[in-house]
Protein backbone atom coordinates (compact mmCIF):
# COMPACT_ATOMS: atom_id res chain seq x y z
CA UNK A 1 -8.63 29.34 32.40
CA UNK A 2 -7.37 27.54 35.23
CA UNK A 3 -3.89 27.58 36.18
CA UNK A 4 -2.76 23.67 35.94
CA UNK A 5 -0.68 22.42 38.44
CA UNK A 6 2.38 20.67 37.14
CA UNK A 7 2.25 17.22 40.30
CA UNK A 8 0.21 15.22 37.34
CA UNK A 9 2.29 16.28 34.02
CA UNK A 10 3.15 12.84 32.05
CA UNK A 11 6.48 15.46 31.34
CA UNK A 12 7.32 18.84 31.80
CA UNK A 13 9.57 20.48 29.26
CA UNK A 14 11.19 19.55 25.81
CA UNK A 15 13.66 16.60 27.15
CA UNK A 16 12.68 13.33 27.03
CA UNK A 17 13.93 10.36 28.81
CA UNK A 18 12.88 6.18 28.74
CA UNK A 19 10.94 6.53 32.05
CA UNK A 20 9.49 9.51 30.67
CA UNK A 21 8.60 7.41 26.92
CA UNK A 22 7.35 4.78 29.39
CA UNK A 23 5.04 6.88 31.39
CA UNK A 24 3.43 8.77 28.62
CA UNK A 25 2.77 5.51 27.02
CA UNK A 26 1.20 3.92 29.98
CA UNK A 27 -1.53 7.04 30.19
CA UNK A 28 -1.81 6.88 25.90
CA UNK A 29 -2.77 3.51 26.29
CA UNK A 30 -5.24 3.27 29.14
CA UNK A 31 -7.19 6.15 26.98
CA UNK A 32 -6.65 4.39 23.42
CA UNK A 33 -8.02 1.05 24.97
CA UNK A 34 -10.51 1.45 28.01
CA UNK A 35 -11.98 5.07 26.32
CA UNK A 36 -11.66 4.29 22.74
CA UNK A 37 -11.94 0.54 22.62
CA UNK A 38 -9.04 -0.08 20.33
CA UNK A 39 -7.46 -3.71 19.71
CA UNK A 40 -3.83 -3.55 19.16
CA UNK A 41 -0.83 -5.92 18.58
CA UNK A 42 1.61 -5.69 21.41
CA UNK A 43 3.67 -2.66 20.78
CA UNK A 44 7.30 -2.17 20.13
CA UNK A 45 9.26 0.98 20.37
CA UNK A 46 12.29 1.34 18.61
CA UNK A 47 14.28 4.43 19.13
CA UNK A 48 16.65 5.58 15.79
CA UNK A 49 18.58 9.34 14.66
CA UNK A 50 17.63 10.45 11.45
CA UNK A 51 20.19 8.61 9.40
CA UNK A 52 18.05 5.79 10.32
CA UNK A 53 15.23 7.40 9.58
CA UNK A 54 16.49 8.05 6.00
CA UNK A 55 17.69 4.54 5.73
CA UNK A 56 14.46 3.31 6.19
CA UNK A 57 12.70 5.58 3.54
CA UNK A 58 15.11 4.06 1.18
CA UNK A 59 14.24 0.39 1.93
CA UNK A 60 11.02 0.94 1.73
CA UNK A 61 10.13 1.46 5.68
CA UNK A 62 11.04 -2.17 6.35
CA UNK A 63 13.14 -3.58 9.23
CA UNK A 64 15.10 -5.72 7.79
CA UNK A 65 15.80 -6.13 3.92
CA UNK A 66 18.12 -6.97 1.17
CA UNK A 67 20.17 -5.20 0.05
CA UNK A 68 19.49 -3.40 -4.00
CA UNK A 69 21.36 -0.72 -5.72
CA UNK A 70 18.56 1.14 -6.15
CA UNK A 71 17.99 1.68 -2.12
CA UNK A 72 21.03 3.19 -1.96
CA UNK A 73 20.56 5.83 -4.91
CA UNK A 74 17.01 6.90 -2.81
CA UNK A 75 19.14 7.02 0.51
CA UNK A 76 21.90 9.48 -1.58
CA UNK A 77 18.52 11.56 -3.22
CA UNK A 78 16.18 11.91 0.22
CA UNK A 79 19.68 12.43 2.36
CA UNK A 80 20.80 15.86 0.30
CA UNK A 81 17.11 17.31 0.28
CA UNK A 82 17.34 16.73 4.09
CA UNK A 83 20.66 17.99 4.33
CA UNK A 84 19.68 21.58 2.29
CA UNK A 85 16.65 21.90 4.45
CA UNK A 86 14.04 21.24 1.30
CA UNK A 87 12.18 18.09 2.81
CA UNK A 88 11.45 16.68 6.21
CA UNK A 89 11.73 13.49 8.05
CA UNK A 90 8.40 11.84 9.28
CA UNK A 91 8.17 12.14 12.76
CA UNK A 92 7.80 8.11 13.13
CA UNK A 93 7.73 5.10 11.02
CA UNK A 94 5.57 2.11 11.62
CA UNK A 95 5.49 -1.74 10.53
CA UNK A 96 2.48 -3.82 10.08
CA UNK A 97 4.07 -7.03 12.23
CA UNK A 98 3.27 -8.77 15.07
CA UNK A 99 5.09 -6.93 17.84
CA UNK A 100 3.73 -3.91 16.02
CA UNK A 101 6.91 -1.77 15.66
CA UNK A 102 6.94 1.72 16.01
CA UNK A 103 9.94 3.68 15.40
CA UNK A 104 10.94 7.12 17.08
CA UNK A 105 13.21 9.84 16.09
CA UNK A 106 15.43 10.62 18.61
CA UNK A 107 15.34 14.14 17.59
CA UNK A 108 11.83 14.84 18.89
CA UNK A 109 10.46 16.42 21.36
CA UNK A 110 8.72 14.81 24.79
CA UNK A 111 5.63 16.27 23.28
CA UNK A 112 6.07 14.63 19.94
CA UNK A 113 7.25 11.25 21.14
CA UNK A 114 3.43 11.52 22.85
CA UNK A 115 1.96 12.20 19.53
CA UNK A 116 3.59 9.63 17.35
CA UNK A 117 3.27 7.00 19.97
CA UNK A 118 -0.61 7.60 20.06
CA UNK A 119 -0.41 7.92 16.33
CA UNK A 120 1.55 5.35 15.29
CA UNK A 121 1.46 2.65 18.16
CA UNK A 122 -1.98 2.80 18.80
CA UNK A 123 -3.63 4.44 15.69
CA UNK A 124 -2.48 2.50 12.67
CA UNK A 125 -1.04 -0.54 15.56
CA UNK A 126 -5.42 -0.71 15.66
CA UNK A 127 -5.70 -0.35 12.00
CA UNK A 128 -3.28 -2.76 11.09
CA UNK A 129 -4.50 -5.55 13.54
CA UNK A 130 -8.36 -5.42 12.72
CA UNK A 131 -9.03 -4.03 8.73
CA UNK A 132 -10.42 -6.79 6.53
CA UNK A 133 -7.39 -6.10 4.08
CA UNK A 134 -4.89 -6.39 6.35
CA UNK A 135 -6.71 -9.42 8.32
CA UNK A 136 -6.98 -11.39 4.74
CA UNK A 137 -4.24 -10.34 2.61
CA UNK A 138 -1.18 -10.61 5.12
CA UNK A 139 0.34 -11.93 8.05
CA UNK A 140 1.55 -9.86 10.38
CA UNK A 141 3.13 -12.62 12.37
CA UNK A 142 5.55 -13.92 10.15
CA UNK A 143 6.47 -10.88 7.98
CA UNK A 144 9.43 -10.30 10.30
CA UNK A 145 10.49 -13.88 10.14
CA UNK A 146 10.11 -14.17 6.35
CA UNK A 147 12.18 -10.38 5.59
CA UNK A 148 14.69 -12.11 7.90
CA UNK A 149 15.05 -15.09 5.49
CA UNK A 150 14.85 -12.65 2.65
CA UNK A 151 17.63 -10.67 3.74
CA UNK A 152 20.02 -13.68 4.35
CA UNK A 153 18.72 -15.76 1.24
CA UNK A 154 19.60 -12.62 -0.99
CA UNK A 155 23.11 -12.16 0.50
CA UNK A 156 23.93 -15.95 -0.16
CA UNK A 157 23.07 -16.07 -3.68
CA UNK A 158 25.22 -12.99 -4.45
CA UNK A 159 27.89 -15.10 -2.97
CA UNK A 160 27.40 -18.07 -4.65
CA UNK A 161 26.10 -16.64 -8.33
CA UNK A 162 27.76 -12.92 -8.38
CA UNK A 163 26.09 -9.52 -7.40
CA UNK A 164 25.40 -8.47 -11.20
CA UNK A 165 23.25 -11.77 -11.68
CA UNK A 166 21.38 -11.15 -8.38
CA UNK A 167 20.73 -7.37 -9.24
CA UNK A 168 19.61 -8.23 -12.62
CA UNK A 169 16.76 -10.97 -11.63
CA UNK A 170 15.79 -8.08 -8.72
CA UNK A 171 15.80 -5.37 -11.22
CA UNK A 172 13.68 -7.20 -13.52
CA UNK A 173 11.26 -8.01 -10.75
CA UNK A 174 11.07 -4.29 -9.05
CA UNK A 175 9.95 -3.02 -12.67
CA UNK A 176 6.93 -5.76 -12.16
CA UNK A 177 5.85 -5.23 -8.58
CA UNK A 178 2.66 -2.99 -9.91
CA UNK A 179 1.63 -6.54 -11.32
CA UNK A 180 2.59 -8.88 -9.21
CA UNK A 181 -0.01 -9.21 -6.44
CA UNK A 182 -3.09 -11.43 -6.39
CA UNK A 183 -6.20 -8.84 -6.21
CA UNK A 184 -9.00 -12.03 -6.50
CA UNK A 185 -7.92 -14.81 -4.46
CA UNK A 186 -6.31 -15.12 -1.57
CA UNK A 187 -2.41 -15.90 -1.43
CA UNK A 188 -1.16 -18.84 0.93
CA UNK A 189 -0.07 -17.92 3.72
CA UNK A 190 3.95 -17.47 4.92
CA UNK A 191 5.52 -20.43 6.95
CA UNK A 192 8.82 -19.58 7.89
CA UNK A 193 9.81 -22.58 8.59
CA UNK A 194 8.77 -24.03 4.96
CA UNK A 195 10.30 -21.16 3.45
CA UNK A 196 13.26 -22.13 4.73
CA UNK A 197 13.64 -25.67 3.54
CA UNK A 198 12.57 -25.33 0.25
CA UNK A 199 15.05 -22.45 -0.40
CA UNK A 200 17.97 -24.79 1.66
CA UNK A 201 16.65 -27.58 -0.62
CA UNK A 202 16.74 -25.54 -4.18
CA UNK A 203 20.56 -24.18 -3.26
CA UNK A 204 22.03 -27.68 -2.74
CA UNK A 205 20.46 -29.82 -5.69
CA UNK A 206 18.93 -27.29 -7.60
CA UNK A 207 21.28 -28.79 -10.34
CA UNK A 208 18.57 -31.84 -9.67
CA UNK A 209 15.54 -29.74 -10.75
CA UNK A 210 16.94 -28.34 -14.00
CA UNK A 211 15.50 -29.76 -17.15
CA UNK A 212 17.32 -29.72 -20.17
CA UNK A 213 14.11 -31.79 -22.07
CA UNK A 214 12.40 -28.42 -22.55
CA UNK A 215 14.97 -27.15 -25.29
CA UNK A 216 14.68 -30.53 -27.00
CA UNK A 217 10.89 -30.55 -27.07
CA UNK A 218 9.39 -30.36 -30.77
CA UNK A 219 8.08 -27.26 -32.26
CA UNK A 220 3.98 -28.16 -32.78
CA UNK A 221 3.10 -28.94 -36.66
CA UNK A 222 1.80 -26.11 -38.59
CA UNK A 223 -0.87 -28.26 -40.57
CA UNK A 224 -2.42 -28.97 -37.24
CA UNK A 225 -6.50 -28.84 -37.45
CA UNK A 226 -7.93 -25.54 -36.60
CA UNK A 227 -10.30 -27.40 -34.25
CA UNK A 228 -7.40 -29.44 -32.50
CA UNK A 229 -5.51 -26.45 -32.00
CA UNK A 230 -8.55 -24.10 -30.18
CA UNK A 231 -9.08 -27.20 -28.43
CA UNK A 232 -5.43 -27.72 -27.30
CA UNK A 233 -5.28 -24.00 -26.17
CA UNK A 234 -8.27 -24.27 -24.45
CA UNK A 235 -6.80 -27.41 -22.77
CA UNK A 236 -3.26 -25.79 -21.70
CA UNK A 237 -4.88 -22.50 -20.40
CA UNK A 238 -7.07 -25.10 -18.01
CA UNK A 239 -3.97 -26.40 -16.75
CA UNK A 240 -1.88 -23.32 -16.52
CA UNK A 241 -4.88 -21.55 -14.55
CA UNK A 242 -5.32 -18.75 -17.33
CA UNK A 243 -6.04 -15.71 -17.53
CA UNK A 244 -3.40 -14.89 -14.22
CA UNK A 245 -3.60 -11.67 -13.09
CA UNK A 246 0.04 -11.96 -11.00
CA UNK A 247 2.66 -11.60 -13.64
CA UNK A 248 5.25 -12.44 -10.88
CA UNK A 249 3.48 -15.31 -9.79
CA UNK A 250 3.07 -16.92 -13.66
CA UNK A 251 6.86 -16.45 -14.01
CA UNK A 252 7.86 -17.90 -10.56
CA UNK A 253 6.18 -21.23 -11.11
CA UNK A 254 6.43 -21.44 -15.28
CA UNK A 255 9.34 -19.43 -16.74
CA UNK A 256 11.27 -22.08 -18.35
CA UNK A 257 14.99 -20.42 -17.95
CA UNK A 258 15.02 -19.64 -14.53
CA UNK A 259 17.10 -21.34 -12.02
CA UNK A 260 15.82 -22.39 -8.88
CA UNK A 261 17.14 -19.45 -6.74
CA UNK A 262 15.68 -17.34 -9.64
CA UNK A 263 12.40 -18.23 -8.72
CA UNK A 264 13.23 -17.77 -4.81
CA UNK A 265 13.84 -14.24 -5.86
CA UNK A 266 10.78 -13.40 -7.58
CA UNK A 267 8.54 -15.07 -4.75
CA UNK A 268 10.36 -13.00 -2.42
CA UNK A 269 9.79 -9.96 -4.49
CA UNK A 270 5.99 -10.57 -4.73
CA UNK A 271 5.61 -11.43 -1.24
CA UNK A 272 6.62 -7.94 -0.56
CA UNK A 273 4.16 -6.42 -3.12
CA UNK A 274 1.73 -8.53 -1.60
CA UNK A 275 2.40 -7.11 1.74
CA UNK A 276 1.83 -3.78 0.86
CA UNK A 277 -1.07 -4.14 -1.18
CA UNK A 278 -3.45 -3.27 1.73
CA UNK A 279 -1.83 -0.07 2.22
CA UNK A 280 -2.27 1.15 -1.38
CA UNK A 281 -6.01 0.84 -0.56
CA UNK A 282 -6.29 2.39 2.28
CA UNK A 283 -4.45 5.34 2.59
CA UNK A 284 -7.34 7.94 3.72
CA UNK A 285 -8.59 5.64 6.13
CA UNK A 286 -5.44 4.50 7.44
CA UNK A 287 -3.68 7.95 8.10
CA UNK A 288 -7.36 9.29 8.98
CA UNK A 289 -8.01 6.36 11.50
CA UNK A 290 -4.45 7.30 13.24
CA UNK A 291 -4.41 10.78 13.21
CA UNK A 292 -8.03 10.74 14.78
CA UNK A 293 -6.66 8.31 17.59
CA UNK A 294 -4.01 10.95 17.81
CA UNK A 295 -6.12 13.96 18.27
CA UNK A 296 -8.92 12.68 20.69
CA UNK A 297 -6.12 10.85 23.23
CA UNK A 298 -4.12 14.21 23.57
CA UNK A 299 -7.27 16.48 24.29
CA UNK A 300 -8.70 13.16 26.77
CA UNK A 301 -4.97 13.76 28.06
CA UNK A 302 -5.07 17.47 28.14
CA UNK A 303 -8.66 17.41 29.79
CA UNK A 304 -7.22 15.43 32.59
CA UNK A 305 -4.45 17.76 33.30
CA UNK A 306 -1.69 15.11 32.02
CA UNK A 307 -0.76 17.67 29.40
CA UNK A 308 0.30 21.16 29.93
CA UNK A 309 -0.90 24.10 27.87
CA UNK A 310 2.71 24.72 26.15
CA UNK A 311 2.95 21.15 25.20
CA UNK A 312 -0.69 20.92 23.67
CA UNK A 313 -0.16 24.21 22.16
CA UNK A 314 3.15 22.20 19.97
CA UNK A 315 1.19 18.86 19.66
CA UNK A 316 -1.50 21.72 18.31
CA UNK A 317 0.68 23.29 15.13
CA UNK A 318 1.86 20.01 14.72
CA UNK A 319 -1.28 18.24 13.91
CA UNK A 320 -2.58 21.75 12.19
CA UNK A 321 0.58 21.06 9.82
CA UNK A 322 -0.49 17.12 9.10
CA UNK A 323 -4.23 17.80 8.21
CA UNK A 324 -3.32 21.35 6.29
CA UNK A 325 -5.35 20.91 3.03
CA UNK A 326 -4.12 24.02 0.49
CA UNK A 327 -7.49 25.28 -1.84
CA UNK A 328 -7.13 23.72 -5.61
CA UNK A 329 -5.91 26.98 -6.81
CA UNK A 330 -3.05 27.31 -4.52
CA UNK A 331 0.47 26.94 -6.02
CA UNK A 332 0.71 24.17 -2.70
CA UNK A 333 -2.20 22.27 -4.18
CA UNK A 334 -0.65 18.54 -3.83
CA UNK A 335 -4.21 16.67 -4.46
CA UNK A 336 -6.45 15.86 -1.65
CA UNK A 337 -4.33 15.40 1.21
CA UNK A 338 -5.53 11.62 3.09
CA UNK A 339 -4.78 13.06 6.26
CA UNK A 340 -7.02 16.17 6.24
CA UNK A 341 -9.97 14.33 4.49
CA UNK A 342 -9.82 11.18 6.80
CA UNK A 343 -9.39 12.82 9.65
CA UNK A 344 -12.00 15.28 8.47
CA UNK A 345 -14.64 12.37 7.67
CA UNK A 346 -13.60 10.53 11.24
CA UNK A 347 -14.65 14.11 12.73
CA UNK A 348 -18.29 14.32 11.20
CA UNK A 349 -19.30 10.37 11.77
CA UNK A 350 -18.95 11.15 14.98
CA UNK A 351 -20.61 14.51 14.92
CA UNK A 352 -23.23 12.72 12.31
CA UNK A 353 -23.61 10.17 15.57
CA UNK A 354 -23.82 12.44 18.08
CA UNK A 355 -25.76 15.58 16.59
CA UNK A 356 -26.72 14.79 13.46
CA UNK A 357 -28.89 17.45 11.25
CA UNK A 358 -32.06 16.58 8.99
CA UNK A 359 -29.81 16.03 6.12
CA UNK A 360 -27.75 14.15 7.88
CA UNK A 361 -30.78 12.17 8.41
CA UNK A 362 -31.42 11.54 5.35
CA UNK A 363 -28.46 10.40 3.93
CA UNK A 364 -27.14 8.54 7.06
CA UNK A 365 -30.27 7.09 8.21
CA UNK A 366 -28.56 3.82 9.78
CA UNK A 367 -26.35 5.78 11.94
CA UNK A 368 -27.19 9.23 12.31
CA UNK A 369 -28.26 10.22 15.84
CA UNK A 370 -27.05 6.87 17.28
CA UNK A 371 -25.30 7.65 19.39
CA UNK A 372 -22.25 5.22 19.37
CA UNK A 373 -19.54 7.05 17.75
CA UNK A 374 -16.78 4.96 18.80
CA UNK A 375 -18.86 1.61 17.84
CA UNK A 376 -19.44 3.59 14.35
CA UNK A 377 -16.12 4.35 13.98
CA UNK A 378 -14.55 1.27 15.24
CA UNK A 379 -17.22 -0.76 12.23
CA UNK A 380 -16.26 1.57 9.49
CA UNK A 381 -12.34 0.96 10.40
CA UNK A 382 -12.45 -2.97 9.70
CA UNK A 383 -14.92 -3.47 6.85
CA UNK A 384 -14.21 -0.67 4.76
CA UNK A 385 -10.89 0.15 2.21
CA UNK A 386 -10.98 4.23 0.83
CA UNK A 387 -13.79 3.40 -2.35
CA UNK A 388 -15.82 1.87 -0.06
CA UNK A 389 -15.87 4.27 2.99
CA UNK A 390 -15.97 7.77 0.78
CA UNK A 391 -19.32 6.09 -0.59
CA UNK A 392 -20.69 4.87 2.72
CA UNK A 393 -19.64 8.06 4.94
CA UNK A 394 -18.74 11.01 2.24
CA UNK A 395 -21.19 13.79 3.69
CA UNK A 396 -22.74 16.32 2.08
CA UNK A 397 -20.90 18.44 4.96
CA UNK A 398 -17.66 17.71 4.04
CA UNK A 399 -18.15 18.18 0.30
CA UNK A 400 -18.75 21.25 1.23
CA UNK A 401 -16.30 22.10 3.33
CA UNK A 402 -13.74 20.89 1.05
CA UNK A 403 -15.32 22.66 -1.51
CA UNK A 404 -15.05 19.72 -3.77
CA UNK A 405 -16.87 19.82 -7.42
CA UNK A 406 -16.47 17.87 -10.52
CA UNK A 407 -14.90 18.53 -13.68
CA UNK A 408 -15.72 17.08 -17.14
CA UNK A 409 -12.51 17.36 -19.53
CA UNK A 410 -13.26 15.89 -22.73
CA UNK A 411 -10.39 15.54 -24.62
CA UNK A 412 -12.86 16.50 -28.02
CA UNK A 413 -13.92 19.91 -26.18
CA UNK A 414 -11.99 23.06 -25.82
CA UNK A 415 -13.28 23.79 -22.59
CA UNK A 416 -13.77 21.67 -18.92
CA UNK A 417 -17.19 22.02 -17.73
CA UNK A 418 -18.49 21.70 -13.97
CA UNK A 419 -20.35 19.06 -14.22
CA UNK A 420 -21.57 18.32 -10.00
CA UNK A 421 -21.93 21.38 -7.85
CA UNK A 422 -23.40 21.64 -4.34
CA UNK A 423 -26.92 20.13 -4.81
CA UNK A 424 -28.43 16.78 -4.02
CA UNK A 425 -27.43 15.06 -7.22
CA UNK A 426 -24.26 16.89 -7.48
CA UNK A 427 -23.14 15.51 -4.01
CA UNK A 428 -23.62 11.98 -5.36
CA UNK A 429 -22.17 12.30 -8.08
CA UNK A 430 -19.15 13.89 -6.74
CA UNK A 431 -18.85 11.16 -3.64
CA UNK A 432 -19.02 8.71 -6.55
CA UNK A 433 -16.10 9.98 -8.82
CA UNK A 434 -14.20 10.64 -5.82
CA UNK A 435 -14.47 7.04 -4.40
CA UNK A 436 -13.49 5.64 -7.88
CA UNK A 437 -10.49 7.85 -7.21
CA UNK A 438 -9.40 5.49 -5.01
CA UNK A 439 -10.23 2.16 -6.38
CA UNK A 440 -6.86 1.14 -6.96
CA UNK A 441 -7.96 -1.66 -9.94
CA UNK A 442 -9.33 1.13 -11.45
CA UNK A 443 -5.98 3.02 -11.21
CA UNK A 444 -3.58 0.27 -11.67
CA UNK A 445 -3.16 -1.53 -15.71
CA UNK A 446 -5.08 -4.68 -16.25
CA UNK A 447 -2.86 -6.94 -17.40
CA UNK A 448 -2.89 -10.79 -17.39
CA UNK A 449 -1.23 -13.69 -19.09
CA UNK A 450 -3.61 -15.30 -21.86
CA UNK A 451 -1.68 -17.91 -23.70
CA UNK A 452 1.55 -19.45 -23.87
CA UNK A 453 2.12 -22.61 -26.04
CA UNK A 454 4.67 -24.47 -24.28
CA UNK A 455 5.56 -26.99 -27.14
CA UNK A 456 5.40 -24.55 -29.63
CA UNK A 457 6.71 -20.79 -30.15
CA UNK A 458 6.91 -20.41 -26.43
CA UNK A 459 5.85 -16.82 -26.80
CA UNK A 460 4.10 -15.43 -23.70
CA UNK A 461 1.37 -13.34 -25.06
CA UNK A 462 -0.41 -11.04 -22.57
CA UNK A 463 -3.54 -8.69 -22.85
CA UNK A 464 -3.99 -5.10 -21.68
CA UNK A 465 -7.82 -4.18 -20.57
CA UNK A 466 -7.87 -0.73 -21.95
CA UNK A 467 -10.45 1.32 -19.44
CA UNK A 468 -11.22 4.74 -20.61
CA UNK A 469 -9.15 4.77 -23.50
CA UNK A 470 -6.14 4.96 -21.29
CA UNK A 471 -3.18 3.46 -23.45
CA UNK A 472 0.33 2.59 -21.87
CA UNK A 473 2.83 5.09 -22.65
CA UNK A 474 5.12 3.32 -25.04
CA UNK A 475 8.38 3.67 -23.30
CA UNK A 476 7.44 2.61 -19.90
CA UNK A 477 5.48 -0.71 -22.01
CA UNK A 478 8.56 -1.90 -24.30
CA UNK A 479 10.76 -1.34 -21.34
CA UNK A 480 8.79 -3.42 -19.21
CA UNK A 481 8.39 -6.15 -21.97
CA UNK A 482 11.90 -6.15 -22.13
CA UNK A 483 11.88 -7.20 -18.20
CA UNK A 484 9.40 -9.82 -18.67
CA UNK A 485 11.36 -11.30 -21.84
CA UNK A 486 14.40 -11.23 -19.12
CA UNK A 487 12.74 -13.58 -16.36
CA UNK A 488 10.39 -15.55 -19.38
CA UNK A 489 13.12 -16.09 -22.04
CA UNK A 490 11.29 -15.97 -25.11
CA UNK A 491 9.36 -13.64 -26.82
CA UNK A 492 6.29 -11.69 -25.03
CA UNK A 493 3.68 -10.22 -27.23
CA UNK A 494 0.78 -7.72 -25.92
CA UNK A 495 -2.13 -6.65 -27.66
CA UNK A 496 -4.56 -3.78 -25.85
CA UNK A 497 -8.23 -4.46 -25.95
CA UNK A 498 -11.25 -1.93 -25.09
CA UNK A 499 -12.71 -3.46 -21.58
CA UNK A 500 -16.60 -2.13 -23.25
CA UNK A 501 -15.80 -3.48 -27.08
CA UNK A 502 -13.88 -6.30 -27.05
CA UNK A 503 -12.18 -4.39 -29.71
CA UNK A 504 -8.06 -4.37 -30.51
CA UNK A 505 -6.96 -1.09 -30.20
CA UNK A 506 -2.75 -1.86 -30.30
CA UNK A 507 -0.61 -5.02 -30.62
CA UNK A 508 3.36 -4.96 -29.74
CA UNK A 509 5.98 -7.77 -29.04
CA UNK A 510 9.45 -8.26 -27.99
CA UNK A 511 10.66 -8.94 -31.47
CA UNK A 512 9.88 -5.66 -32.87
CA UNK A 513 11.62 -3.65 -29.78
């Protein structure tokens, strides 16, 4: 190999400095946009030590947010593993906002501050800015203005109505986060500004919107026509939009004992589920997307002599470490790690694109041999969440290489059979139980409100779509009914019906816990 000569190094050694951040970034960016054809938010570098770091993890990654007892017990837990040496810190943190911010330990090296910024700034920046999830389910413009009024709001009303009282509204909402996004329709969008009239409005004559008519309503008669009753239930869950998916939501807008800054709360609370409800569904693709970014701008950068051989031989292990994927039968077995199978399926679209084999012909027939790589890859990126893309781009190849098979375990059986191995049908069906996998609705409990009569028992009764014979384990339920009685105020009754039969397979309520 050629010796290198050091005149065109972006940096030369461990140390870092700000005109050494800025140059590097200059030269990551002219590859990640004129090569690569990326579209990213403006960037935003944020330098912080690793108390930060940790500080972060324990609010969630965010910027700015309120304060919660339960932030500082994960701060306390992540700080002494870090202290004894038993866990890391990530080498950058990232928010999906409009300057994209990208965070940067201080502790790294030159050669990692490269890295990250290619990773982070550029890789998920691109991500962020142009998937279809991200494009329609937030807004990356006014999440930093809206956590900013969040922050503030919070603080005020433990002023005003006592710490305990805010903590046990946010407690109640945390345990309901899970269920307390809209996964059908679209949310409306944040306006700052509104946001923050309507909550100045609701703390200075919120004693205006309380309504003491609601206790004083009369119970509905017993003797009551079985006909006029379907009919009046069929009428009220017209008007209260039901079934609703968004627990949160239903409570916000019809819990009949909350106060107004109650309800501020719980928006606020679902606002932030909301937010990161992209990001639940697109964890391979969004780590794989970055991490690819990462790995082709440091060999362009390398290839142009930018980068010397020490440095790429760190940036190297260092990536190595991020897509190491341990065998299923090794006691480091963690699952399927996102970063070594996206990365790995980035790898072979654009191997499939660029020399593509006859079965890659076959099952890729729209793209294989194309050519375009980055165009494939750049498509894929923003119309595709992690079910989607393992069934449009899950090769054969990398089945294989990840030596992934199927197992049927039937709880009736004594034994687990292999159901797919390595043959034409077996690849199907393996790409197809792996991309259900990650179908987060198919993960998550499907629960919605049913029926509430408002002039009558007041009892919120919701409905669990049993899939797979996958019950609720009874703990986790009656303590999370107890939370929803909290924030409704009246009983709450579920009953768990078979999604295939129709069929009741468990009923519980409030009033029995």
């Amino acid at each position: 190999m050629a010796r290198r000569s050091s005149s065109g190094l972006l940096f030369d050694g461990s140390d870092w400095n700000f005109a050494t951040l800025s140059r590097a970034y200059d030269a990551i960016e002219t590859v990640a946009l004129d090569e690569l054809g990326l579209d990213v938010y403006p960037n935003q570098l944020e330098i912080i030590s690793s108390e930060q770091m940790l500080d972060a993890y324990s609010s969630v990654g965010m910027p700015l947010m309120y304060q919660h007892w339960s932030f500082g017990k994960h701060f306390i837990f992540e700080d002494h593993l870090y202290r004894k040496g038993q866990r890391g810190l990530a080498y950058e943190l990232v928010i999906n906002s409009n300057p994209c911010i990208t965070y940067l330990m201080e502790e790294n090296t030159m050669a990692m501050q490269a890295l990250v910024t290619a990773h982070a700034a550029f890789g998920h920046n691109h991500f962020f800015k142009n998937n279809y999830l991200f494009r329609q389910w937030t807004d990356a413009g006014a999440i930093l203005s809206y956590m900013d009024f969040a922050k503030k709001y919070i603080a005020k009303c433990e002023e005003r109505h006592g710490l305990s009282a805010v903590e046990a509204i946010i407690d109640s909402a945390h345990a309901l986060m899970d269920q307390g996004v809209f996964r059908y329709r679209r949310p409306p969008r944040l306006s700052s500004e509104k946001v923050r009239e309507r909550a100045r409005e609701r703390l200075e004559y919120e004693e205006q919107t309380y309504s003491d008519l609601w206790r004083t309503l009369p119970l509905a008669a017993d003797h009551r026509n079985p006909e006029d009753a379907e009919r009046d239930a069929s009428e009220r869950k017209k008007v209260l939009n039901l079934p609703e998916e968004n627990l949160l939501y239903f409570l916000e807008k019809h819990s009949l004992i909350l106060d107004p800054w109650q309800r501020e709360i719980l928006r606020i609370v679902r606002v932030i589920a909301q937010y990161f409800y992209p990001q639940r569904q697109t964890k391979v693709m969004n780590e794989g997307c970055a991490t690819f970014v990462h790995y082709t701008i440091i060999n362009r950068l390398f290839d142009q002599g930018r980068i010397s051989e020490g440095a790429m031989l760190e940036l190297l292990k260092s990536h190595s470490n991020v897509v190491f994927q341990p065998a299923f039968d090794d006691p480091r077995f963690p699952g399927i790690n996102p970063y070594a199978l996206g990365f790995a399926m980035m790898q072979d679209i654009e191997r499939i694109c660029m020399e593509p084999t006859a079965e890659d012909r076959d099952w890729f027939p729209s793209f294989a041999g194309n050519g375009d790589w980055r165009g494939t890859l750049l498509d894929a990126w923003a119309n595709h969440r992690d079910e989607s893309f393992m069934l449009q781009y899950l090769s054969p190849a990398i089945i294989r290489k990840f030596r992934l098979f199927l197992l049927a375990d039937r709880a009736t059986d004594s034994y687990c059979e292999v159901a797919s191995i390595h043959n034409e049908r077996g690849y199907s069906t393996i790409r197809s139980a792996l991309s259900r996998s990650y179908d987060v609705g198919a993960r998550q409990p499907d629960i919605q409100v049913i029926d509430v009569d408002l002039l009558g028992d007041r009892q919120l009764r919701l409905q669990h779509n049993v899939k797979n014979g996958i019950l609720l384990e009874e703990s986790t339920r009656d303590a999370t009914l107890g939370h929803i009685r909290h924030l409704w105020g009246y009983d709450v009754s579920l009953s768990g019906v078979d999604a295939e039969t129709g069929s009741v397979l468990y009923e519980c309520s409030t009033d029995e816990t």
